[in-house]
Protein backbone atom coordinates (compact mmCIF):
# COMPACT_ATOMS: atom_id res chain seq x y z
CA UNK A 1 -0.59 256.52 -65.12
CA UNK A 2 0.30 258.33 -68.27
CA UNK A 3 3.84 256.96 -68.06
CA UNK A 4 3.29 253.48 -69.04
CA UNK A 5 3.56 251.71 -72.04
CA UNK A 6 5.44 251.42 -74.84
CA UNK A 7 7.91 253.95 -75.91
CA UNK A 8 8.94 254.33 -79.74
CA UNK A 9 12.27 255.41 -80.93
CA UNK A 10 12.10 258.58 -82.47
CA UNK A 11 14.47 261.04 -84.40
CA UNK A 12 13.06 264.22 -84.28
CA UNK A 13 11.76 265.86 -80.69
CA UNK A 14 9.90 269.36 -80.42
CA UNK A 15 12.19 272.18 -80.30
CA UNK A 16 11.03 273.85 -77.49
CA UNK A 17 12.05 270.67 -75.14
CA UNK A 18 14.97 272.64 -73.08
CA UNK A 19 17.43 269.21 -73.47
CA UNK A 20 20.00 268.43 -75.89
CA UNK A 21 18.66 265.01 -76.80
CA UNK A 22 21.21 261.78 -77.30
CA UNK A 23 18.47 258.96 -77.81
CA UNK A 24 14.44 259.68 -77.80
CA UNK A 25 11.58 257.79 -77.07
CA UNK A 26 8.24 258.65 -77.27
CA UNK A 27 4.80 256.94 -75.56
CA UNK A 28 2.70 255.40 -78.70
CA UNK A 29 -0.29 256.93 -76.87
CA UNK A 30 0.05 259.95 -74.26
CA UNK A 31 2.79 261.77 -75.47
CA UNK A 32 5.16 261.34 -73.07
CA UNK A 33 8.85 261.03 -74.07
CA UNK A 34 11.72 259.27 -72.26
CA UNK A 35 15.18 260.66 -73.60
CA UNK A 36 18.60 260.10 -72.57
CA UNK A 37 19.71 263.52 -72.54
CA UNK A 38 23.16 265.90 -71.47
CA UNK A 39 23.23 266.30 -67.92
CA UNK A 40 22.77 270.10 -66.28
CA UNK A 41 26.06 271.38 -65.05
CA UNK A 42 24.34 271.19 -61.33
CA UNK A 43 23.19 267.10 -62.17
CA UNK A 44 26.98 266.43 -63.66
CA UNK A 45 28.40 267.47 -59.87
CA UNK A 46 26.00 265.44 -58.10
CA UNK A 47 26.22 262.43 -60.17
CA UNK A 48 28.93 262.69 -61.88
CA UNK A 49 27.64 261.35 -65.23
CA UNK A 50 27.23 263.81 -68.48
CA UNK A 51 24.12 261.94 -69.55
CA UNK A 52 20.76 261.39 -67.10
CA UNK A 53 17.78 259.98 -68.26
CA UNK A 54 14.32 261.99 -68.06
CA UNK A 55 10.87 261.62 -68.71
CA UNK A 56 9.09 264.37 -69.69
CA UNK A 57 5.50 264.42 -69.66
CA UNK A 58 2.83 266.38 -72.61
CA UNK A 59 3.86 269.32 -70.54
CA UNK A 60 6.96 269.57 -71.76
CA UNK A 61 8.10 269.44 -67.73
CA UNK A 62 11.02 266.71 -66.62
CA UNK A 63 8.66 264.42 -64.32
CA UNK A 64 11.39 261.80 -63.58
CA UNK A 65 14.83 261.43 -63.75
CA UNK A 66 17.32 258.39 -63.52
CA UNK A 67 21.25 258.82 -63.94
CA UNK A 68 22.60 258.52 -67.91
CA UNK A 69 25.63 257.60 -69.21
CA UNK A 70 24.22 254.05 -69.90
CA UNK A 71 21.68 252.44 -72.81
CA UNK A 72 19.06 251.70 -70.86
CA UNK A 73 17.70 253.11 -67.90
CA UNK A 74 17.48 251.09 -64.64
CA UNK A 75 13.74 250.53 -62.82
CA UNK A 76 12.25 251.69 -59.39
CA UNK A 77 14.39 253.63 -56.72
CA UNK A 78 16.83 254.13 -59.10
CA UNK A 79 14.78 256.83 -60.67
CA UNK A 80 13.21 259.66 -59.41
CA UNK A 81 10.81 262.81 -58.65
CA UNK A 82 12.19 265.95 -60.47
CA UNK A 83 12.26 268.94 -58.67
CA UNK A 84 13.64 271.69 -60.34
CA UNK A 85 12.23 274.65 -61.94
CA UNK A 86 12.34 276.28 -65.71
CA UNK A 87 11.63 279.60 -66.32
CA UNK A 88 10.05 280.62 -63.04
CA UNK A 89 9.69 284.11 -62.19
CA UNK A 90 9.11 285.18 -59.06
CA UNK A 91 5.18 286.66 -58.58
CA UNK A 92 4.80 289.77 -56.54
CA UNK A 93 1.33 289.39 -55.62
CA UNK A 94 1.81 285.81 -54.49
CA UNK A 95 1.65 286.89 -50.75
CA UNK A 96 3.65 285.39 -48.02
CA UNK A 97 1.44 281.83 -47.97
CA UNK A 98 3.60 279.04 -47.65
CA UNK A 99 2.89 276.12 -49.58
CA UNK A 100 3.32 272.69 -47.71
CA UNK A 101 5.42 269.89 -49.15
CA UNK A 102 3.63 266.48 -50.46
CA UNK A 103 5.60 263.71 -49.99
CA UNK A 104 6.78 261.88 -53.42
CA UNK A 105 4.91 259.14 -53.87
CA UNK A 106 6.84 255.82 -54.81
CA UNK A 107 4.30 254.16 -56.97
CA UNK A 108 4.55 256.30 -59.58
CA UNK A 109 8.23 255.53 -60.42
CA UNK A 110 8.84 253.56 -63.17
CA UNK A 111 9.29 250.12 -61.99
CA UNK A 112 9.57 247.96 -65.22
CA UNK A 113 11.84 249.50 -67.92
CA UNK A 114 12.96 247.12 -70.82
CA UNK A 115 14.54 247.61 -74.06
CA UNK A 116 12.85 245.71 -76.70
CA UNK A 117 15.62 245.78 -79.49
CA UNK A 118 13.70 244.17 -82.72
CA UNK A 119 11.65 246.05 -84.65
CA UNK A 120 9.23 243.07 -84.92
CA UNK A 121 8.94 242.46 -81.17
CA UNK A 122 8.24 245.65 -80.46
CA UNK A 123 5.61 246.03 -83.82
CA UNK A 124 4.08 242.93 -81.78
CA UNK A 125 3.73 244.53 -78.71
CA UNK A 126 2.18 246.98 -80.19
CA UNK A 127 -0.61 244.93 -81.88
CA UNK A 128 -1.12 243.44 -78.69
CA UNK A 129 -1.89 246.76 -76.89
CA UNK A 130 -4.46 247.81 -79.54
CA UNK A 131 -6.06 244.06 -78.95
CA UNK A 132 -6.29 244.44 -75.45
CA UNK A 133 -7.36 248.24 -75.62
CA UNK A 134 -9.77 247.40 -78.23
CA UNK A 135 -11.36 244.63 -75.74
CA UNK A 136 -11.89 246.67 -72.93
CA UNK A 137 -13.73 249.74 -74.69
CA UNK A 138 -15.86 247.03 -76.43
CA UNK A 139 -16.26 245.67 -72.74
CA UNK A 140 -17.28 248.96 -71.48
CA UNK A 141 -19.81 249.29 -74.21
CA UNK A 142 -21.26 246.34 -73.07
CA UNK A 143 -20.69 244.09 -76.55
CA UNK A 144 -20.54 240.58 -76.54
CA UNK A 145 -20.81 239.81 -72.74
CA UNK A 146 -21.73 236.46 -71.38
CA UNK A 147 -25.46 236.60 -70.32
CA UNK A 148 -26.32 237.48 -66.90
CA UNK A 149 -26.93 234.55 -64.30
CA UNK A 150 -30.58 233.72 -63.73
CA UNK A 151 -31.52 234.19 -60.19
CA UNK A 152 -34.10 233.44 -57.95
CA UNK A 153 -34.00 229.40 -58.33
CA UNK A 154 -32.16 227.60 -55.52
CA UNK A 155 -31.62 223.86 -54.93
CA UNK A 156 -31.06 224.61 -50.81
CA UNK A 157 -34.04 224.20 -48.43
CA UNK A 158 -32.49 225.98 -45.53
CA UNK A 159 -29.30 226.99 -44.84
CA UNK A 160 -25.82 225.40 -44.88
CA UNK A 161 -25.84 221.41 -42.08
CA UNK A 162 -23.66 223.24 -38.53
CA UNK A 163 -24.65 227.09 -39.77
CA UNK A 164 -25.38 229.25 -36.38
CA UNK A 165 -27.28 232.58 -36.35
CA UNK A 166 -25.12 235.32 -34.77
């Protein structure tokens, strides 16, 4: 899932994200950003909050959503699918097709959210990620694996004292 990982503080977001941004955060590797950001007038009645949270994928589309007005987002149920549309004009040669609903799907919620306040922690965490990212691809290539078992020799002479054939 493209959402997790570590997210990075940053100061400056691209212009053409339709938010006005309080704090931003963006994924060291996909792109993604999670922002606290100033609430729609429509999310303010809901919720009642002026800030919401959002993550907003390489798209530049809201994904997820959580309610703002606090420093760090909750995890799980407390976030969730986004909905709404930007810019969407109607198509007239769309036809009259109707498109059926998927149901949101609950695993891809964010279910771990922490703020990692030092700079070192999170410069560790980092570090860690390349490691472990650096391990796998080397695993993949097949480099440095333990040799293969060799087969065919077998101490047994028959099978297993009280085994029945089927």
């Amino acid at each position: 899932r493209e959402l997790n990982g570590l997210y990075s503080r940053v100061n400056e977001v691209p212009a053409d994200i339709d938010h006005k941004f309080t704090f931003a955060y963006k994924h060291d590797y996909t792109g993604w950003t999670m922002a606290l950001v100033a609430a729609t007038p429509e999310v303010q009645a809901s919720t009642g909050r002026k800030t919401e949270w959002v993550l907003i994928d390489t798209n530049k589309d809201d994904r997820f959503r959580h309610d703002g007005d606090q420093l760090i987002p909750g995890s799980g149920r407390r976030w969730s699918h986004v909905h709404r549309t930007k810019n969407s004009e109607p198509n007239p040669n769309a036809g009259t097709a109707v498109a059926s609903a998927e149901e949101d799907d609950e695993d891809e919620l964010p279910w771990q959210v922490i703020g990692v306040g030092a700079e070192h922690m999170m410069n560790n965490l980092k570090r860690h990620f390349q490691f472990y990212t650096h391990e796998v691809q080397r695993a993949i290539a097949g480099i440095h694996l333990p040799p293969k078992p060799r087969g065919g020799v077998s101490l047994e002479s028959g099978p297993p004292q009280g085994f029945k054939t089927p």
